[in-house]
C-alpha atoms as a PDB file:
ATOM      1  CA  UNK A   1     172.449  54.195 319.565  1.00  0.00           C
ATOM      2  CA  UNK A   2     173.003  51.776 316.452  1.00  0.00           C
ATOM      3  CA  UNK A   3     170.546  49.366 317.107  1.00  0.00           C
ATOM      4  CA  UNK A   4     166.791  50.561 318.388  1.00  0.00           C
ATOM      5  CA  UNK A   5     164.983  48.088 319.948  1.00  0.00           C
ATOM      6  CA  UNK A   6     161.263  47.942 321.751  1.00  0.00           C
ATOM      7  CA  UNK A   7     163.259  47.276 325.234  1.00  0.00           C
ATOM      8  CA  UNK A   8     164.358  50.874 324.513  1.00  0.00           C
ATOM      9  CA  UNK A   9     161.359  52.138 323.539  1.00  0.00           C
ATOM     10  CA  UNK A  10     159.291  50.746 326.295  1.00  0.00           C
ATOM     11  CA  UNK A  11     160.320  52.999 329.037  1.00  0.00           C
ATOM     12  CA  UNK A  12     159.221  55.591 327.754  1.00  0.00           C
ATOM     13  CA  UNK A  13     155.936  54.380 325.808  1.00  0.00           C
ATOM     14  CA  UNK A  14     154.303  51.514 328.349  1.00  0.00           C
ATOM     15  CA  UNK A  15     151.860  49.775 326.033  1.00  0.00           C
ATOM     16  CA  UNK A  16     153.574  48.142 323.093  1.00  0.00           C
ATOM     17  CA  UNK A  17     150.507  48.534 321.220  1.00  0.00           C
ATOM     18  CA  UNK A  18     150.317  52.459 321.641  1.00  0.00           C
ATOM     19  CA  UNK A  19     154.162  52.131 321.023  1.00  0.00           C
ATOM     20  CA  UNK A  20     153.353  50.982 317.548  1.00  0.00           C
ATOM     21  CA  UNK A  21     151.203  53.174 316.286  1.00  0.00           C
ATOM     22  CA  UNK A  22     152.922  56.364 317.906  1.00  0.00           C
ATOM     23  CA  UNK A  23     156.059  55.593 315.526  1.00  0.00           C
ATOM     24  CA  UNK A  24     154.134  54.436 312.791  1.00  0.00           C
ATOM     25  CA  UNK A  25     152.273  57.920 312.816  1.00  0.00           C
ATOM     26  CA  UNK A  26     155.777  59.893 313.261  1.00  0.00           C
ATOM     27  CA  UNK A  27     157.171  57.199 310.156  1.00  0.00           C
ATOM     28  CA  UNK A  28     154.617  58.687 307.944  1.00  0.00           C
ATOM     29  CA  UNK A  29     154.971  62.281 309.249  1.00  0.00           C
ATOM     30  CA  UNK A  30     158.886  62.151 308.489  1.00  0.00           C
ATOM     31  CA  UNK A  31     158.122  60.503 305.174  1.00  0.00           C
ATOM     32  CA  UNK A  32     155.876  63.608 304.228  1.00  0.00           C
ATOM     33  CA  UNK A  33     158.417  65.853 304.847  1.00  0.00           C
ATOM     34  CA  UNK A  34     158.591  66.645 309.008  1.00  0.00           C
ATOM     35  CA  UNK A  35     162.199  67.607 310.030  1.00  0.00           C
ATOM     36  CA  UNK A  36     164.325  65.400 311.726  1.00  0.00           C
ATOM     37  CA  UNK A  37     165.239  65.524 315.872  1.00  0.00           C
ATOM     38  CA  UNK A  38     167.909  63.175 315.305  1.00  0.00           C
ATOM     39  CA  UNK A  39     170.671  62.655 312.524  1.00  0.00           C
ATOM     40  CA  UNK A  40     169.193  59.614 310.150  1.00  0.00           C
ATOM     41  CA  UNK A  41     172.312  57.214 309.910  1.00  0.00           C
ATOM     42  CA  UNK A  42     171.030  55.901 306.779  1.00  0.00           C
ATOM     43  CA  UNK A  43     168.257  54.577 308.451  1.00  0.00           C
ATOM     44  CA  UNK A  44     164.333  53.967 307.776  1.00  0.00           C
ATOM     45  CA  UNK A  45     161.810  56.533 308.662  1.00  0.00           C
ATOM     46  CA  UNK A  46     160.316  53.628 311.321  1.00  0.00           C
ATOM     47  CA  UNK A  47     163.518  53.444 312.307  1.00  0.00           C
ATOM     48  CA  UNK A  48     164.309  57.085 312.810  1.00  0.00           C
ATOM     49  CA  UNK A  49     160.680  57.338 314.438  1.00  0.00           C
ATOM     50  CA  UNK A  50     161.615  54.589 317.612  1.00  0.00           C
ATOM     51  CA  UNK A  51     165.088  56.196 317.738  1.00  0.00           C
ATOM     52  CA  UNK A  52     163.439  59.674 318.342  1.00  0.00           C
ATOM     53  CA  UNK A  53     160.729  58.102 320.733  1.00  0.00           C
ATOM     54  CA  UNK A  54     163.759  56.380 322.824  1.00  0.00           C
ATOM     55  CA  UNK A  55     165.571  59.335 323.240  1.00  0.00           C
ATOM     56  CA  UNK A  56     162.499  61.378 323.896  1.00  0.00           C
ATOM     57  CA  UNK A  57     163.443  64.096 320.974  1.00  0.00           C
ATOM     58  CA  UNK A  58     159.877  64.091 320.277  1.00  0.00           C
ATOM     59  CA  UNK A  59     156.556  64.748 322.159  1.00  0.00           C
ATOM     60  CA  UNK A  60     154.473  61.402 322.559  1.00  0.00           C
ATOM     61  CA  UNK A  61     151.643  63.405 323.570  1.00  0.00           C
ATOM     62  CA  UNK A  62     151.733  65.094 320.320  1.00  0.00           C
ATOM     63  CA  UNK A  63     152.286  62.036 318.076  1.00  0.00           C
ATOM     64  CA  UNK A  64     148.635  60.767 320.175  1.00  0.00           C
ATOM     65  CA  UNK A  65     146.488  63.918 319.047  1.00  0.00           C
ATOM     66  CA  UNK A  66     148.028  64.013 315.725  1.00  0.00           C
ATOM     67  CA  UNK A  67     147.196  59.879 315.579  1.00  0.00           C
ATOM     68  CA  UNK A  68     143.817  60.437 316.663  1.00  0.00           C
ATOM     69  CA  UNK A  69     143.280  63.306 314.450  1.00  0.00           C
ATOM     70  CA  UNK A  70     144.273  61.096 311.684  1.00  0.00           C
ATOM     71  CA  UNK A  71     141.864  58.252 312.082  1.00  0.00           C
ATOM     72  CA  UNK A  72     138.870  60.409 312.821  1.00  0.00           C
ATOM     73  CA  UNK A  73     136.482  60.322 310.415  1.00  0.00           C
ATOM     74  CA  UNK A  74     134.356  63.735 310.766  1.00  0.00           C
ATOM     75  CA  UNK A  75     136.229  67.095 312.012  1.00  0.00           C
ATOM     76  CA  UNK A  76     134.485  67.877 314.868  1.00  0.00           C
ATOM     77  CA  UNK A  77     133.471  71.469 315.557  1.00  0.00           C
ATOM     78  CA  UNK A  78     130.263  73.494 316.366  1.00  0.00           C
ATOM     79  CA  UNK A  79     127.741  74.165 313.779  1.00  0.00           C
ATOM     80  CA  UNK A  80     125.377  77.147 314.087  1.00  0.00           C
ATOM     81  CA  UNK A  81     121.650  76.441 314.072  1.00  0.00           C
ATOM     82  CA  UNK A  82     120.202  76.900 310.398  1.00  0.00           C
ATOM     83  CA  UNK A  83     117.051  78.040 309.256  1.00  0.00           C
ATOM     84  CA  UNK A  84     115.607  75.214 307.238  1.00  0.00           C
ATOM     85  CA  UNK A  85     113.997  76.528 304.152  1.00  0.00           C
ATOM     86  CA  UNK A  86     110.555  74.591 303.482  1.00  0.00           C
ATOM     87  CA  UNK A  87     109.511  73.043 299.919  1.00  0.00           C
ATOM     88  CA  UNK A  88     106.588  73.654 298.336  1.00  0.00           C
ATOM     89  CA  UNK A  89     103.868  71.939 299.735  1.00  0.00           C
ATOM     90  CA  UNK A  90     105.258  70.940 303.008  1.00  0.00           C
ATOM     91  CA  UNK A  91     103.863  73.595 305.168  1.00  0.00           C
ATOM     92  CA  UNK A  92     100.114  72.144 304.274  1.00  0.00           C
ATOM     93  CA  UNK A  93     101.413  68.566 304.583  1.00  0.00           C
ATOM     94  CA  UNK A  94     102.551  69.282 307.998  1.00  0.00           C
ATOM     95  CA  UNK A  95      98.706  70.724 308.889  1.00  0.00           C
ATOM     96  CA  UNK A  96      97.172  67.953 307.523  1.00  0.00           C
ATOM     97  CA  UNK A  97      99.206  65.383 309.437  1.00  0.00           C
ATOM     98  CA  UNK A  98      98.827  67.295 312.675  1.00  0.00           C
ATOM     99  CA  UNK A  99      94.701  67.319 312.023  1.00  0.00           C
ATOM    100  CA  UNK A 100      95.350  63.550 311.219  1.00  0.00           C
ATOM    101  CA  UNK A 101      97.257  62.503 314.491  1.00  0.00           C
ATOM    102  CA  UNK A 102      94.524  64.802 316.549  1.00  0.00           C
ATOM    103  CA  UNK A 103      91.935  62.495 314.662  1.00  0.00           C
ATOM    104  CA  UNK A 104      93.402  59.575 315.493  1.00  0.00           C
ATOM    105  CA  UNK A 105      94.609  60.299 319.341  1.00  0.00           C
ATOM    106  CA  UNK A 106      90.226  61.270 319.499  1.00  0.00           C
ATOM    107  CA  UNK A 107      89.174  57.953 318.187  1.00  0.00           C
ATOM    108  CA  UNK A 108      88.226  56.987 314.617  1.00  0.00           C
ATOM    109  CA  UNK A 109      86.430  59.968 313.695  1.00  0.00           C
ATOM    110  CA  UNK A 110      86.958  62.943 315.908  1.00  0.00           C
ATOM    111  CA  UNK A 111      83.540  64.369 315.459  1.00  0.00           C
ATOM    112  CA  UNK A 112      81.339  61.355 316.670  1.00  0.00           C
ATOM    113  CA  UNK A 113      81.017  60.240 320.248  1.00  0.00           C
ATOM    114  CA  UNK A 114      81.216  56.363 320.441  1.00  0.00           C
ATOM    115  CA  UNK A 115      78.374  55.162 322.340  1.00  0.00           C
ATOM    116  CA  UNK A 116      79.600  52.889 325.582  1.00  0.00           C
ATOM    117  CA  UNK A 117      77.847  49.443 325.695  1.00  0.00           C
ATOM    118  CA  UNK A 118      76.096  48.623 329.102  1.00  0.00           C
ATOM    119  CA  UNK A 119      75.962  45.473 330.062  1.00  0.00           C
ATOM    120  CA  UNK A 120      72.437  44.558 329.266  1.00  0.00           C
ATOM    121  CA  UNK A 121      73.658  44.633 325.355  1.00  0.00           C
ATOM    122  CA  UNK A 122      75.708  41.915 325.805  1.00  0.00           C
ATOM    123  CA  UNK A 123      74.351  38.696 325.171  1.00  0.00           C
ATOM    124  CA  UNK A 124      74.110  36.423 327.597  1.00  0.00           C
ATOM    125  CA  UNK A 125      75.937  32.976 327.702  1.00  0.00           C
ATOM    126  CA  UNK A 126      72.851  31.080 326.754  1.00  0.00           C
ATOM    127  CA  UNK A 127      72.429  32.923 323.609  1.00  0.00           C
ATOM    128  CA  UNK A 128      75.921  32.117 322.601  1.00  0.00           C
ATOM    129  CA  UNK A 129      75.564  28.847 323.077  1.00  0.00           C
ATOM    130  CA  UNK A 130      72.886  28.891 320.722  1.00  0.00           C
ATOM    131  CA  UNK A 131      69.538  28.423 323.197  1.00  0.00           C
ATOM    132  CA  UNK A 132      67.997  28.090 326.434  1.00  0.00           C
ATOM    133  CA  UNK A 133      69.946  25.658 328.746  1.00  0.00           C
ATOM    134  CA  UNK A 134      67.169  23.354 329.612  1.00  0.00           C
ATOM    135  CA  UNK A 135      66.290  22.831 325.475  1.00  0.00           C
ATOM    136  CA  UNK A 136      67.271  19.076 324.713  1.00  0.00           C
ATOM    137  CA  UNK A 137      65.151  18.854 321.880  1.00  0.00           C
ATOM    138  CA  UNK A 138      68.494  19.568 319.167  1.00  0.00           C
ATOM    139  CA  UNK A 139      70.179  15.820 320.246  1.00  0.00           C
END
């Protein structure tokens, strides 16, 4: 094959997109060293890269995890619980906040009982309006 093309390619990689990156990612693994499937012909590694993709020397599948791997920011893998080691101090500022949140979830002050108004406490509407209803004597 002299000339590569993306017609070539496509068959065998649908999504031009995913086409792209796969032999961008085996570009940059040839250029760090990763042996040849196919004789170069003087050609660029992106070059080489579709070449190798159209003649299916090379695993897409693998060129996928190794392009994900690449672009992912935190290696993922399972992290045993660990025993967090306390300052100095913090044990008796977590007491105190728990006997402050049990104060608060109780009212203002835990100890008191708040007294419930009846309804004869109220005032009535006359007294809010400042006197008896019949009273003309303030115009």
């Amino acid at each position: 094959m002299a000339r590569v093309t993306v017609e070539d390619c496509i068959e065998k990689v649908p999504n031009r997109f995913q086409l792209v990156m796969l032999a961008a990612q085996r570009a940059r693994k040839i250029g760090s060293g990763a042996p040849l499937t196919i004789e170069r012909d003087n050609d660029k590694n992106p070059v080489v890269a579709l070449r190798e993709i159209a003649d299916e020397t090379v695993e897409t599948e693998n060129l996928r995890e190794s392009l994900v791997r690449s672009h992912q920011r935190m290696a993922s893998f399972e992290e045993d619980e660990e025993q967090i080691d306390l300052m100095d101090g913090e044990e008796e500022w977590e007491i105190l906040a728990g006997q402050a949140a049990a104060a608060q979830s109780g009212g203002l002050y835990a100890d008191e009982e708040i007294a419930d108004d009846d309804e004869e406490g109220e005032p009535s509407l006359e007294d809010l309006a400042g006197g008896a209803a019949g009273d003309d004597e303030s115009f």
